[in-house]
PDB file of N, CA and C in Angstrom:
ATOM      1  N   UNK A   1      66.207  81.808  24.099  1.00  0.00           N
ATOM      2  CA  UNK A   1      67.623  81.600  24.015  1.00  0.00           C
ATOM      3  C   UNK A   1      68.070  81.964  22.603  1.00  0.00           C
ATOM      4  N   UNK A   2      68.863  82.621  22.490  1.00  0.00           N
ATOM      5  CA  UNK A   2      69.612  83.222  20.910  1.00  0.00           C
ATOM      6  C   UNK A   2      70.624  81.689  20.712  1.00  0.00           C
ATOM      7  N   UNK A   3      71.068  82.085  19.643  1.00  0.00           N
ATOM      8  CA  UNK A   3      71.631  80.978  18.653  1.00  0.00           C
ATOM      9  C   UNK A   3      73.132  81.292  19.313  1.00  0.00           C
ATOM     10  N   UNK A   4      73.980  81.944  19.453  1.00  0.00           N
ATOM     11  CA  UNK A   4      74.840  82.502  19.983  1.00  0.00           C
ATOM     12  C   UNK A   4      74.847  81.250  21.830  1.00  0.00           C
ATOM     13  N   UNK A   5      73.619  81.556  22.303  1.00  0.00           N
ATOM     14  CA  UNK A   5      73.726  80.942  23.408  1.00  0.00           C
ATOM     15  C   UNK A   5      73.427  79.403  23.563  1.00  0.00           C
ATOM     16  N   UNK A   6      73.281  79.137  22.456  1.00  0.00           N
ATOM     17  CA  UNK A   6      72.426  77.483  22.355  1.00  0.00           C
ATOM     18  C   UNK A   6      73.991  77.181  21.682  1.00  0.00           C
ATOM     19  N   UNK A   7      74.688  77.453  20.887  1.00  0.00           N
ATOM     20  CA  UNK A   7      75.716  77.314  20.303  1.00  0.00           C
ATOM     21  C   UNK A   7      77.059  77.256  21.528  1.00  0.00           C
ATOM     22  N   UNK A   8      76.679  78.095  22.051  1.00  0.00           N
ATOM     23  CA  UNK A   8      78.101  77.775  23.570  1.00  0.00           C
ATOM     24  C   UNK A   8      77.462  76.977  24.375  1.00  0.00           C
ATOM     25  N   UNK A   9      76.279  76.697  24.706  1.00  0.00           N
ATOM     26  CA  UNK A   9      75.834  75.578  25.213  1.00  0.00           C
ATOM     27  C   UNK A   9      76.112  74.173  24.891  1.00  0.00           C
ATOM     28  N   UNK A  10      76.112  74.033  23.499  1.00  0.00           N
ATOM     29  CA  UNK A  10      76.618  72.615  22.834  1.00  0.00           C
ATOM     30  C   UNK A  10      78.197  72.725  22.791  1.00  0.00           C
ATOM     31  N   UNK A  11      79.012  73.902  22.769  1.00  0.00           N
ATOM     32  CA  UNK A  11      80.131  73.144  22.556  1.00  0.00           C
ATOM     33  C   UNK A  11      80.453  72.916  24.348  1.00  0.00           C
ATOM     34  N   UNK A  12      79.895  73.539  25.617  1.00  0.00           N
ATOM     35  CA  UNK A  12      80.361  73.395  26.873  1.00  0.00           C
ATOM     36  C   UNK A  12      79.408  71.882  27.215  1.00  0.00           C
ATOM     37  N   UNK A  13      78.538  71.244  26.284  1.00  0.00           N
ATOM     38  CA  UNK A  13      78.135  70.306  26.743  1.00  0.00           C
ATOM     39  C   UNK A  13      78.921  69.088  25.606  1.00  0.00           C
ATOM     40  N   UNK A  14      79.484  69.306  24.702  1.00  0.00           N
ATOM     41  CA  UNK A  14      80.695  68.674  24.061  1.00  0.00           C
ATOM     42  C   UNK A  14      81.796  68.678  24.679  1.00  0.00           C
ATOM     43  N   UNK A  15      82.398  69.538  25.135  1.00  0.00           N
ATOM     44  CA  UNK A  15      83.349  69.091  25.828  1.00  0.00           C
ATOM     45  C   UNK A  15      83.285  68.687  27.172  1.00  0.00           C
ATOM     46  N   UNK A  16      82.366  68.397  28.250  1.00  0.00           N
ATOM     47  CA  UNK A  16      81.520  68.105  29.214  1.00  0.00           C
ATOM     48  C   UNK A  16      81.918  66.376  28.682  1.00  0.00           C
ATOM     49  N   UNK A  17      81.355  65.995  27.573  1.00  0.00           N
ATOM     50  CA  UNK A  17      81.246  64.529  26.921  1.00  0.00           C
ATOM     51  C   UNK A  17      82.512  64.296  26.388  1.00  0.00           C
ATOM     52  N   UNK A  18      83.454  64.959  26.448  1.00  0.00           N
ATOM     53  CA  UNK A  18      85.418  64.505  25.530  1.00  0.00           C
ATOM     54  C   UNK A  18      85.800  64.513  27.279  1.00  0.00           C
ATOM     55  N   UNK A  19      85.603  64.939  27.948  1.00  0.00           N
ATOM     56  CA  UNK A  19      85.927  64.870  28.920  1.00  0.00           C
ATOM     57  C   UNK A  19      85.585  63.660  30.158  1.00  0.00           C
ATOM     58  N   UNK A  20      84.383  63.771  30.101  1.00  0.00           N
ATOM     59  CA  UNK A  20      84.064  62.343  30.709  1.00  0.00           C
ATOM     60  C   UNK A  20      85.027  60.982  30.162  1.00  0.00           C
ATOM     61  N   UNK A  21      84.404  60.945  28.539  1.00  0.00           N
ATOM     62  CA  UNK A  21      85.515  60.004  27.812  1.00  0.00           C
ATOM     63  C   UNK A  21      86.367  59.675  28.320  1.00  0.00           C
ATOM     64  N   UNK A  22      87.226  61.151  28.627  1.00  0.00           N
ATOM     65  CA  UNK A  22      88.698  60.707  28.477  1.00  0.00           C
ATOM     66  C   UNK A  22      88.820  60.123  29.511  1.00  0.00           C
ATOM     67  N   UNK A  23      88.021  60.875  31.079  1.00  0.00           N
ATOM     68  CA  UNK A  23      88.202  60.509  32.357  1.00  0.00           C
ATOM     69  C   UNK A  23      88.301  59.324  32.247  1.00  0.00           C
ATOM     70  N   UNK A  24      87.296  58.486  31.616  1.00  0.00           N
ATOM     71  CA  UNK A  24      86.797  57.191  31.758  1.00  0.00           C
ATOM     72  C   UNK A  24      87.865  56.093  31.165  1.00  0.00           C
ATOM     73  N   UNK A  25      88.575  57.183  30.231  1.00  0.00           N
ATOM     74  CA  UNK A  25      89.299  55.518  29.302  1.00  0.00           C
ATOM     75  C   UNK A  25      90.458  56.148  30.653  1.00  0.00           C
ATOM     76  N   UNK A  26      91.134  56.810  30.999  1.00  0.00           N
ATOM     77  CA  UNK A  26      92.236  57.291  32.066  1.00  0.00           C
ATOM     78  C   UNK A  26      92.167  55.994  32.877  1.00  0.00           C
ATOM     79  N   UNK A  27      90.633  55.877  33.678  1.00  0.00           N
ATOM     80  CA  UNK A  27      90.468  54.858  34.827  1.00  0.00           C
ATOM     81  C   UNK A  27      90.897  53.714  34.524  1.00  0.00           C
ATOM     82  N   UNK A  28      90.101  52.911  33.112  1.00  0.00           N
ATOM     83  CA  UNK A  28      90.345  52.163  32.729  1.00  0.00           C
ATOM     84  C   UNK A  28      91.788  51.656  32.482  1.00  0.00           C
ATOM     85  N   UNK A  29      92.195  52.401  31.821  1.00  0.00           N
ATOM     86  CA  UNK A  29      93.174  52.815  31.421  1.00  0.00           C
ATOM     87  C   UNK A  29      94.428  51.786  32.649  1.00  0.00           C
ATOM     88  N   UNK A  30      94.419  52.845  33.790  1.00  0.00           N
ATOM     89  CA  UNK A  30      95.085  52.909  34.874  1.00  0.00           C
ATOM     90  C   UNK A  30      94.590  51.671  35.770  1.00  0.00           C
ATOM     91  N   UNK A  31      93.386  51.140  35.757  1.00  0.00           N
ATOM     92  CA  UNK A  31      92.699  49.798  36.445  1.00  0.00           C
ATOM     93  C   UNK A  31      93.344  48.400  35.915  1.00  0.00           C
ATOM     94  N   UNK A  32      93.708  48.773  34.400  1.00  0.00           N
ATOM     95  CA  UNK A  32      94.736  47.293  34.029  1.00  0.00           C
ATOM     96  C   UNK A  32      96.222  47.170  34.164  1.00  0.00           C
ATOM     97  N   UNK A  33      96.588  49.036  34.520  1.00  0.00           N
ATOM     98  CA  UNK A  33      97.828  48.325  34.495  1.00  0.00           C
ATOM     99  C   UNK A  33      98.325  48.509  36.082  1.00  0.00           C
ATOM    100  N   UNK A  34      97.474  48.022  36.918  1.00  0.00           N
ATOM    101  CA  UNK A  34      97.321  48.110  38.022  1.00  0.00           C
ATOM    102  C   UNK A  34      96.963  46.521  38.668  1.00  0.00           C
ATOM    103  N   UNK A  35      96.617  45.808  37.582  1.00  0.00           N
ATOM    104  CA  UNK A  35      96.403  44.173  37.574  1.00  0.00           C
ATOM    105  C   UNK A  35      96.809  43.234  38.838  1.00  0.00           C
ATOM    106  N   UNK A  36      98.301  43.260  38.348  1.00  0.00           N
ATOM    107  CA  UNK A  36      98.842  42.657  38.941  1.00  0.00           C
ATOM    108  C   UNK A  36      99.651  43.350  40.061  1.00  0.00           C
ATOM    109  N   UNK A  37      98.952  44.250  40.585  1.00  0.00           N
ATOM    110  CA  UNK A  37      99.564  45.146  41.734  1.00  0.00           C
ATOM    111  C   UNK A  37     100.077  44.500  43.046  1.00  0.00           C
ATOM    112  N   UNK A  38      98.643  43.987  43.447  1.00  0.00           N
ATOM    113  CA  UNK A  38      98.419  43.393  44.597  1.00  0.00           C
ATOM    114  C   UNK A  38      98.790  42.081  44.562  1.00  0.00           C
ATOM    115  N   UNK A  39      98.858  41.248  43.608  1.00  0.00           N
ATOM    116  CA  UNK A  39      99.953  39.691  43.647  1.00  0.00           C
ATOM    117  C   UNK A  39     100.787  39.774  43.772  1.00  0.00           C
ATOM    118  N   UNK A  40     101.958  40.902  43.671  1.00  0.00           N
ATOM    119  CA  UNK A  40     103.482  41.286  43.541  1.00  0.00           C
ATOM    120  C   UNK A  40     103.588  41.885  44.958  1.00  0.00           C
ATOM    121  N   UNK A  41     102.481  42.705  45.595  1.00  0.00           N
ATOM    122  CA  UNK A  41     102.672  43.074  46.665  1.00  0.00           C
ATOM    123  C   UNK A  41     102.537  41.957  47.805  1.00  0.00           C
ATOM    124  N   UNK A  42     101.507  41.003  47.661  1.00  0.00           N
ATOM    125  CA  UNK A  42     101.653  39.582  48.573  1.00  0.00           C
ATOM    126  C   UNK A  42     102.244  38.880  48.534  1.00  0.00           C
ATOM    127  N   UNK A  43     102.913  38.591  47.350  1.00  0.00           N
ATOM    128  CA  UNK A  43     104.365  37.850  46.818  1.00  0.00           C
ATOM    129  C   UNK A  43     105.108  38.435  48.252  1.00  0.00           C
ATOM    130  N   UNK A  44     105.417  39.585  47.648  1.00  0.00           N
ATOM    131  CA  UNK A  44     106.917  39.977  48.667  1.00  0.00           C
ATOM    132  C   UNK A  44     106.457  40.030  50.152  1.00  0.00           C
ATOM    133  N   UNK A  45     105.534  39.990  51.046  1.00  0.00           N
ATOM    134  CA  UNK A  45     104.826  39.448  51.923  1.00  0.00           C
ATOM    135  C   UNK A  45     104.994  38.698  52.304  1.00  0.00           C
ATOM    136  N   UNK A  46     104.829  37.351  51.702  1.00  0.00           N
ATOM    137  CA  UNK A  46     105.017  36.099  51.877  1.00  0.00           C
ATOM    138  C   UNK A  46     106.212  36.205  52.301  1.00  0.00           C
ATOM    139  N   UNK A  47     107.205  36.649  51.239  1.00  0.00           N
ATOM    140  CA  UNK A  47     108.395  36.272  51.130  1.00  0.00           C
ATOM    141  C   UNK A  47     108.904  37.046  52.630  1.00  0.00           C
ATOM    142  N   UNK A  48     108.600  38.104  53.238  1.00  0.00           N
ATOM    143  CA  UNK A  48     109.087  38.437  54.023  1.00  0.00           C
ATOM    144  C   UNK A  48     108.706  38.142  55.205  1.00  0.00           C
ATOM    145  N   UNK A  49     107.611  37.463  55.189  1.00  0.00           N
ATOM    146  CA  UNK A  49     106.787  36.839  56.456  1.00  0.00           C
ATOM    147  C   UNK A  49     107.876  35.814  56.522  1.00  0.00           C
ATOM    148  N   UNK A  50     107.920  34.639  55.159  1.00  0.00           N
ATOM    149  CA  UNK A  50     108.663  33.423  55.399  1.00  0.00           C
ATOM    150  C   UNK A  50     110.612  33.752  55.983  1.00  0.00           C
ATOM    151  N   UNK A  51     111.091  34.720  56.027  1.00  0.00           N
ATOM    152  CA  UNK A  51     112.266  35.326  56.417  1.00  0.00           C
ATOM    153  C   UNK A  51     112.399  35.425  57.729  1.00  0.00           C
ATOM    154  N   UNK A  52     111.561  35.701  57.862  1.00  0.00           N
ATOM    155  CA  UNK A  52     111.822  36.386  59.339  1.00  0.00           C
ATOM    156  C   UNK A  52     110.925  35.175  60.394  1.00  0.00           C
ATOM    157  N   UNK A  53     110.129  34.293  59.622  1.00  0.00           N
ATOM    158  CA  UNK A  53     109.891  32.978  59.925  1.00  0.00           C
ATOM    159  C   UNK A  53     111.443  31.941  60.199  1.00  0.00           C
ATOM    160  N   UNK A  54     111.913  31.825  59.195  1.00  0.00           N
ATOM    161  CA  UNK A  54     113.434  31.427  59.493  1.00  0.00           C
ATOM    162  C   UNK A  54     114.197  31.668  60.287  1.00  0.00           C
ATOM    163  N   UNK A  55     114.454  33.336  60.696  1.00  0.00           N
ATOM    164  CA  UNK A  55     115.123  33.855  61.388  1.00  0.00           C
ATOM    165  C   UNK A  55     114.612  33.212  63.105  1.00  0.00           C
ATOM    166  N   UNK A  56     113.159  33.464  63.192  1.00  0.00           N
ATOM    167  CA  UNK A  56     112.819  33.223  64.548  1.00  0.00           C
ATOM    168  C   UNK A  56     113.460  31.696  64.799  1.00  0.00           C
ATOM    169  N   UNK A  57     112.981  30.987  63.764  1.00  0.00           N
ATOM    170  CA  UNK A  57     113.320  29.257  64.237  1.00  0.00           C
ATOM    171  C   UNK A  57     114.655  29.510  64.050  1.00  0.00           C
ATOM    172  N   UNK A  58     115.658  29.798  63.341  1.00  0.00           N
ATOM    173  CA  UNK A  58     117.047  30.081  63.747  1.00  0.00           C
ATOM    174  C   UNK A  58     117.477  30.213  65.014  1.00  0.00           C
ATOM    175  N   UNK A  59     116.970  31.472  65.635  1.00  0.00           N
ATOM    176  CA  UNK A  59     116.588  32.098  66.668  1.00  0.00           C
ATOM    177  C   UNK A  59     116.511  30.926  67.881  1.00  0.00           C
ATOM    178  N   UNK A  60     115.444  30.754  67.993  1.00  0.00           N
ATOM    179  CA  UNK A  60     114.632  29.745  68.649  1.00  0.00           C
ATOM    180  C   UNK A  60     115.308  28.381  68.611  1.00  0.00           C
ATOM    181  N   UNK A  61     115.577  27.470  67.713  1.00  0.00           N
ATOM    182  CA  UNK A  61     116.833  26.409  67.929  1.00  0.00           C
ATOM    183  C   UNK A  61     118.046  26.800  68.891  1.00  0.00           C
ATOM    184  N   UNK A  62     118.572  27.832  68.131  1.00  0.00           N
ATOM    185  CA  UNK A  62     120.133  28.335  69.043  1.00  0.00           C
ATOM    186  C   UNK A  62     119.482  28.694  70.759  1.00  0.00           C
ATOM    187  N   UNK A  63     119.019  29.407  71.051  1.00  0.00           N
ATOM    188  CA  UNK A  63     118.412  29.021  72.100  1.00  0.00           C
ATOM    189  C   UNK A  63     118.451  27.953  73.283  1.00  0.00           C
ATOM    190  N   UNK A  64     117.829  26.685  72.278  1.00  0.00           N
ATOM    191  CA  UNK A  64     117.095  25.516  72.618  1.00  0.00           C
ATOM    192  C   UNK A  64     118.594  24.783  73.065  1.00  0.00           C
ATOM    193  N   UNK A  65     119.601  24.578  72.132  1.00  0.00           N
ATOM    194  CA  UNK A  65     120.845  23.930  72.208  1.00  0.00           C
ATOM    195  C   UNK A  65     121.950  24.542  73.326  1.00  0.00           C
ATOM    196  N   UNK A  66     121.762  26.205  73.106  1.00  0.00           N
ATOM    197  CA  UNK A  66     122.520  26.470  74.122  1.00  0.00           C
ATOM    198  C   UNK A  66     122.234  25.757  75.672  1.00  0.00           C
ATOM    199  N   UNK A  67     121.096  26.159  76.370  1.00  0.00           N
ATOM    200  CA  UNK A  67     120.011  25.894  77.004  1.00  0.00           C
ATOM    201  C   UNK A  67     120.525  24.303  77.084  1.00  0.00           C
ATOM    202  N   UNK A  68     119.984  23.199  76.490  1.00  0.00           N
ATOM    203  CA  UNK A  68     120.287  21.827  76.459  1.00  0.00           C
ATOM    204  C   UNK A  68     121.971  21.797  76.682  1.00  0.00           C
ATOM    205  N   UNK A  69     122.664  22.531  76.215  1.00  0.00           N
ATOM    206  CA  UNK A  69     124.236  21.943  76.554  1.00  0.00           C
ATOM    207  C   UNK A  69     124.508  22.682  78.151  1.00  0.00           C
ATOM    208  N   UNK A  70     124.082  23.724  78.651  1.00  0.00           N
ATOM    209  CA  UNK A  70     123.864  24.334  80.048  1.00  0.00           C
ATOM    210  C   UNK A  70     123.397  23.224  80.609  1.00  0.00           C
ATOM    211  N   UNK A  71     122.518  22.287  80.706  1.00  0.00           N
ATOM    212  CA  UNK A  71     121.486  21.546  81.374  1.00  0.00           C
ATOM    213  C   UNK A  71     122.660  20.312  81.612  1.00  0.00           C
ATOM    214  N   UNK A  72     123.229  20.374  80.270  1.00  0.00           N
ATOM    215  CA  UNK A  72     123.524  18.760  80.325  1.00  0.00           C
ATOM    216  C   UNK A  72     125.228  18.956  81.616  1.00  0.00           C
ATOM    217  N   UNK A  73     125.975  20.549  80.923  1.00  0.00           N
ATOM    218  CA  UNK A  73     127.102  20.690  81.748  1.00  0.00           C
ATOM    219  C   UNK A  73     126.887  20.724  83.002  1.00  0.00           C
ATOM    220  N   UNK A  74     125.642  21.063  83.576  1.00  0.00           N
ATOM    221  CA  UNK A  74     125.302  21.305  84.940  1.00  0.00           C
ATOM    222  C   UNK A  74     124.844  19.808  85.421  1.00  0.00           C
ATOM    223  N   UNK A  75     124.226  19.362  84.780  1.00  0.00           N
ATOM    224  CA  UNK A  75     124.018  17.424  85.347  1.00  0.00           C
ATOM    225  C   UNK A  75     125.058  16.718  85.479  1.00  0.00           C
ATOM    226  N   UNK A  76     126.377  17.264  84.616  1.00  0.00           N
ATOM    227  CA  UNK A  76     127.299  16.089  84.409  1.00  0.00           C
ATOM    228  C   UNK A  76     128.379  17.095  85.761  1.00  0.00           C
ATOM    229  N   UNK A  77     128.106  17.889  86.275  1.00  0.00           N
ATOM    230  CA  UNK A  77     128.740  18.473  87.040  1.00  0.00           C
ATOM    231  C   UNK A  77     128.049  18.026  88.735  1.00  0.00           C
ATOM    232  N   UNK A  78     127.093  17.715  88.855  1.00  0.00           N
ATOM    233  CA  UNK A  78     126.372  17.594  89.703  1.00  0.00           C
ATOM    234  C   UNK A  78     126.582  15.736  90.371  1.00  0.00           C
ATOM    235  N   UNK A  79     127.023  15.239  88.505  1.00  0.00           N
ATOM    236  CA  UNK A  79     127.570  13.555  89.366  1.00  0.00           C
ATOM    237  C   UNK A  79     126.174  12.659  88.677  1.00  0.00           C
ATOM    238  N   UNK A  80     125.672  13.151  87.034  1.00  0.00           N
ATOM    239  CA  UNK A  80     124.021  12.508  86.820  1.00  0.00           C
ATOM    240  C   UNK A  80     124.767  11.632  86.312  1.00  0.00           C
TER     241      UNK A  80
END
């Protein structure tokens, strides 16, 4: 191997190693500010599970009352 070729060898295996580096601090990098990703994303989860939790029992009461005042107009019509 000539000096010429051992010489482009070290700088393609130097920058081979600035490169990894950098890859590596990038990940890092990007892995913390990524932290709190997934708590903010189950937060609003919750929050939208518990919504539409409301809505059903909203839902589901009105229902129940309509239903109960039908029952009761039809008994008190019937002579209960």
């Amino acid at each position: 191997m000539t000096a010429i070729q051992t010489r482009t060898l070290q700088q393609r295996a130097l920058r081979l190693c600035v490169a990894a580096l950098h890859t590596r601090d990038d990940l890092i990098e990007r892995s913390a500010d990524d932290r709190g990703e997934g708590v903010i994303s189950m937060a609003l989860a919750i929050l939208i599970v518990a919504f539409l939790g409301v809505a059903a029992w909203l839902a589901f009461k009105g229902i129940l009352d309509d239903s109960a005042n039908d029952v009761k107009t039809q008994v008190d019509q019937i002579g209960g």
